[in-house]
C-alpha atoms as a PDB file:
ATOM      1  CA  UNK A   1      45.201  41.754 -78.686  1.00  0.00           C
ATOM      2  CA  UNK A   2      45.484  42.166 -75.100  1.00  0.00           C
ATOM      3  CA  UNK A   3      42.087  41.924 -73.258  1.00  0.00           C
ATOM      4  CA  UNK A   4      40.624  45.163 -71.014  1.00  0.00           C
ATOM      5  CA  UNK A   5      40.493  44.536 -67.270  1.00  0.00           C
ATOM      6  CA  UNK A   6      37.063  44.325 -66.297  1.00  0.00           C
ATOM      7  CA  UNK A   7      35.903  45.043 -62.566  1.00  0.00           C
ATOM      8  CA  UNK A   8      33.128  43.180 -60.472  1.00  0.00           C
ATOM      9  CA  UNK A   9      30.250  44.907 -59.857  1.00  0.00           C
ATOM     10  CA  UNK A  10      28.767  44.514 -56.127  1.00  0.00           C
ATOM     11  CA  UNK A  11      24.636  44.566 -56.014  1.00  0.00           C
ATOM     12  CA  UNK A  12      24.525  44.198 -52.020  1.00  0.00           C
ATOM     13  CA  UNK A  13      26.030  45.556 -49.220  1.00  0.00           C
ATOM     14  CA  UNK A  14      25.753  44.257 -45.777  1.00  0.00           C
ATOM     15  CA  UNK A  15      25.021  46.847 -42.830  1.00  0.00           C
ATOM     16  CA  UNK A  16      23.647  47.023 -39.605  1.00  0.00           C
ATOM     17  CA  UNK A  17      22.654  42.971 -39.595  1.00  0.00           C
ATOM     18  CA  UNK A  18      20.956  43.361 -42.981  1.00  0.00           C
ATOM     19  CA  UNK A  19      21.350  43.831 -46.462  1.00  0.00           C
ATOM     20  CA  UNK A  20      20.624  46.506 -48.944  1.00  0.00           C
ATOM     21  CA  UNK A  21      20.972  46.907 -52.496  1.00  0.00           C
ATOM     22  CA  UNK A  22      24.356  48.818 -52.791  1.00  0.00           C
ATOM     23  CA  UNK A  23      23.458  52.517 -52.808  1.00  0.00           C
ATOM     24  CA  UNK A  24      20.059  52.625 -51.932  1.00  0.00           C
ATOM     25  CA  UNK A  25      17.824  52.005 -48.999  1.00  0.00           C
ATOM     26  CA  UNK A  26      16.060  49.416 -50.408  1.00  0.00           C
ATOM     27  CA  UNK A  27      16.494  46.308 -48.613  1.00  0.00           C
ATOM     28  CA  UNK A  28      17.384  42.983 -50.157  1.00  0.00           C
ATOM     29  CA  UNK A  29      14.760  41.584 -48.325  1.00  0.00           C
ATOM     30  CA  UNK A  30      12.526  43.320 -50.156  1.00  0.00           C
ATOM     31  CA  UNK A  31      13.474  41.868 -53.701  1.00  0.00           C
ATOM     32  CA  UNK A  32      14.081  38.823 -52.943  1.00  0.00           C
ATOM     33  CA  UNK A  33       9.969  38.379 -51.371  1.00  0.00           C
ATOM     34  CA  UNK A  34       8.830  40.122 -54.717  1.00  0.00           C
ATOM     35  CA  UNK A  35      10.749  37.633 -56.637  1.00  0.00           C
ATOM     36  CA  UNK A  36       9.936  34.649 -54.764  1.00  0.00           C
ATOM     37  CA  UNK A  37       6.396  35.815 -55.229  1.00  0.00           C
ATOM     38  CA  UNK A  38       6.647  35.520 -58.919  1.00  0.00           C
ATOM     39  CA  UNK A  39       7.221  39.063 -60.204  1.00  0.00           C
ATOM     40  CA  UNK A  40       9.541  39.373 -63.057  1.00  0.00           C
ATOM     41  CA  UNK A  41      12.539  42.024 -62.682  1.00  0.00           C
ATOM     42  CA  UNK A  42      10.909  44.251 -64.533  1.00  0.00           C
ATOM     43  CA  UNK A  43       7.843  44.770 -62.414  1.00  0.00           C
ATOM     44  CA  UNK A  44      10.172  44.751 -59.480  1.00  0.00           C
ATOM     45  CA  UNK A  45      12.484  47.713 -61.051  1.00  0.00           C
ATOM     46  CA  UNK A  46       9.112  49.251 -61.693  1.00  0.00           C
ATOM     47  CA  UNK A  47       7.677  48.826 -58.190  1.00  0.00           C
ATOM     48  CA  UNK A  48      11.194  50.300 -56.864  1.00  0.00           C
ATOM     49  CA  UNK A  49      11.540  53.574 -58.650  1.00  0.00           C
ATOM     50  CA  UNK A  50      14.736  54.106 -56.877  1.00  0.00           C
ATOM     51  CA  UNK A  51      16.340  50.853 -58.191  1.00  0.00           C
ATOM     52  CA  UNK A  52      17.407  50.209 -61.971  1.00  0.00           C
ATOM     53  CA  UNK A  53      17.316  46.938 -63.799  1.00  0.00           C
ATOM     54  CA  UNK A  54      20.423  46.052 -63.468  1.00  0.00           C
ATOM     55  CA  UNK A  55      20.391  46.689 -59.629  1.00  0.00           C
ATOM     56  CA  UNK A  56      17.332  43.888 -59.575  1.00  0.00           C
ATOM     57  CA  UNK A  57      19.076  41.600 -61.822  1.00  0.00           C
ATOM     58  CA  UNK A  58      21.954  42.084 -59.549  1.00  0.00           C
ATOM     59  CA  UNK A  59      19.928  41.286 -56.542  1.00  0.00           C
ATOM     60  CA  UNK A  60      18.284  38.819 -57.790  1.00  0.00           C
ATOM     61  CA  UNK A  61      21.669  36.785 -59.106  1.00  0.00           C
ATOM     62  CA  UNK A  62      22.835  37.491 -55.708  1.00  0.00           C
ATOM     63  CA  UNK A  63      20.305  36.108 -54.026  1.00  0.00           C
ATOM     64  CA  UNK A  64      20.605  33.090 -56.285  1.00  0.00           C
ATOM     65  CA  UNK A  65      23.839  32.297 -55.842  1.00  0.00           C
ATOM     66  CA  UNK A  66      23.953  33.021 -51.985  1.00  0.00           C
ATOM     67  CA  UNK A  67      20.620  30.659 -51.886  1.00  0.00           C
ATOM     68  CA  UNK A  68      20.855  28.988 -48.779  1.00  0.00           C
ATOM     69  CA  UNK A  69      22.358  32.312 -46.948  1.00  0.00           C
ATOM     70  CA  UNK A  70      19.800  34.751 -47.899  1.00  0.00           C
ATOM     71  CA  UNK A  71      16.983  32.027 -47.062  1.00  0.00           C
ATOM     72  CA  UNK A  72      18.462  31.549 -43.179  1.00  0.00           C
ATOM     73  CA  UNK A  73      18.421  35.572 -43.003  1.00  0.00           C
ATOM     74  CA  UNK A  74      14.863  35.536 -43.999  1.00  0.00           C
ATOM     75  CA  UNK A  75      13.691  33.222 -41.655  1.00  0.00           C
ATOM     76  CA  UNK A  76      15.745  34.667 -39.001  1.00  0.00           C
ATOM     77  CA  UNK A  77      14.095  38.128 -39.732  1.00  0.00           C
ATOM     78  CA  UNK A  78      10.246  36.190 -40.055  1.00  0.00           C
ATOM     79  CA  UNK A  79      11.078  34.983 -36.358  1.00  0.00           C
ATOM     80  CA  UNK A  80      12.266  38.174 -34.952  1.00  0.00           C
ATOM     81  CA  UNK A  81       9.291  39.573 -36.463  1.00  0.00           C
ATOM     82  CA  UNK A  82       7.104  36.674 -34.984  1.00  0.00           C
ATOM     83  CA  UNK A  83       8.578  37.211 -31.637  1.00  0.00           C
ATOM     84  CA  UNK A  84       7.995  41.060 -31.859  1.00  0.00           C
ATOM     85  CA  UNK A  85       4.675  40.547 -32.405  1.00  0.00           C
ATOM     86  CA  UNK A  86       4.160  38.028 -29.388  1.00  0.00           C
ATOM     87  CA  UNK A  87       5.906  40.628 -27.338  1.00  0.00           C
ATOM     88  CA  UNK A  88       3.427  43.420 -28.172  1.00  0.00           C
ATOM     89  CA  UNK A  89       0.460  40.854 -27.392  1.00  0.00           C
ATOM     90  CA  UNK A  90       1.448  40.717 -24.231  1.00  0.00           C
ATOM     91  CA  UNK A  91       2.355  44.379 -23.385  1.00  0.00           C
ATOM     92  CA  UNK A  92      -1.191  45.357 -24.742  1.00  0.00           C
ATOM     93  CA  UNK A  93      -3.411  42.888 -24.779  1.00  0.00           C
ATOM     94  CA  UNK A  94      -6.359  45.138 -25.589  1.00  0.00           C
ATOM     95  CA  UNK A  95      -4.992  46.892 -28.041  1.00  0.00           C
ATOM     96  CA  UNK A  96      -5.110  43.705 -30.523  1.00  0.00           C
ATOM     97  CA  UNK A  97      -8.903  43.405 -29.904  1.00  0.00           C
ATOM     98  CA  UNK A  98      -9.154  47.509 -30.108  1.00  0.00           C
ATOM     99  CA  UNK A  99      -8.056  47.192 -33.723  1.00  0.00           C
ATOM    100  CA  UNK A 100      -9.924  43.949 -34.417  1.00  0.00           C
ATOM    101  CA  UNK A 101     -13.254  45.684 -33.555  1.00  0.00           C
ATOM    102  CA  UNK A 102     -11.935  49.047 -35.550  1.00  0.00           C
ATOM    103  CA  UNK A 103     -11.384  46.446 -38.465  1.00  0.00           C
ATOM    104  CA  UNK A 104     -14.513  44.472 -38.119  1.00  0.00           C
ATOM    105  CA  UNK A 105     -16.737  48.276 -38.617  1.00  0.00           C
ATOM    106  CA  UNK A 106     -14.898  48.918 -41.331  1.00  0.00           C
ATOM    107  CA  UNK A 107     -15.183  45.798 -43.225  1.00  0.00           C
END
């Protein structure tokens, strides 16, 4: 009995310096932080209406088996996003105490 041919499913795409979970606009980034923060796929399917099980799972054994890539992508992207923030600091330095006050009523 001859076996059927069975194609390889892809979970991630990689566009525009990022990655995405293949036919959505959910970004890998995004499962990959709820997993890392302990949340089982489940909850994560559940959290990302647009995204099925099996996208997570696939997502998640991507992630896993691409480790060390997806971890250097994710620290890039925390820098940028450090850097971003430095830059907007110092373009509007009293905006940042604006909001601080705004915050501190509020609380």
């Amino acid at each position: 009995m001859a076996l059927a041919s069975i194609s390889t499913k892809q979970y991630v795409d990689q566009r525009e310096e990022g990655y995405w979970i293949k036919g959505s606009r959910v970004s890998l980034d995004s499962v990959v932080y709820s997993f890392l923060d302990g949340e089982p796929p489940e909850i994560i399917a559940q959290n990302f209406p647009l995204l099925s099980l099996e996208q997570v799972y696939g997502a998640i054994t991507f992630y896993l088996a691409n480790r060390e890539l997806v971890d250097r992508y994710l620290q890039n992207g925390e820098a940028e996003f450090h850097r971003l923030q430095e830059v907007c600091r110092e373009r509007s330095p009293g905006l940042r105490q604006t909001l601080m006050a705004g915050q501190a009523r509020l609380s």
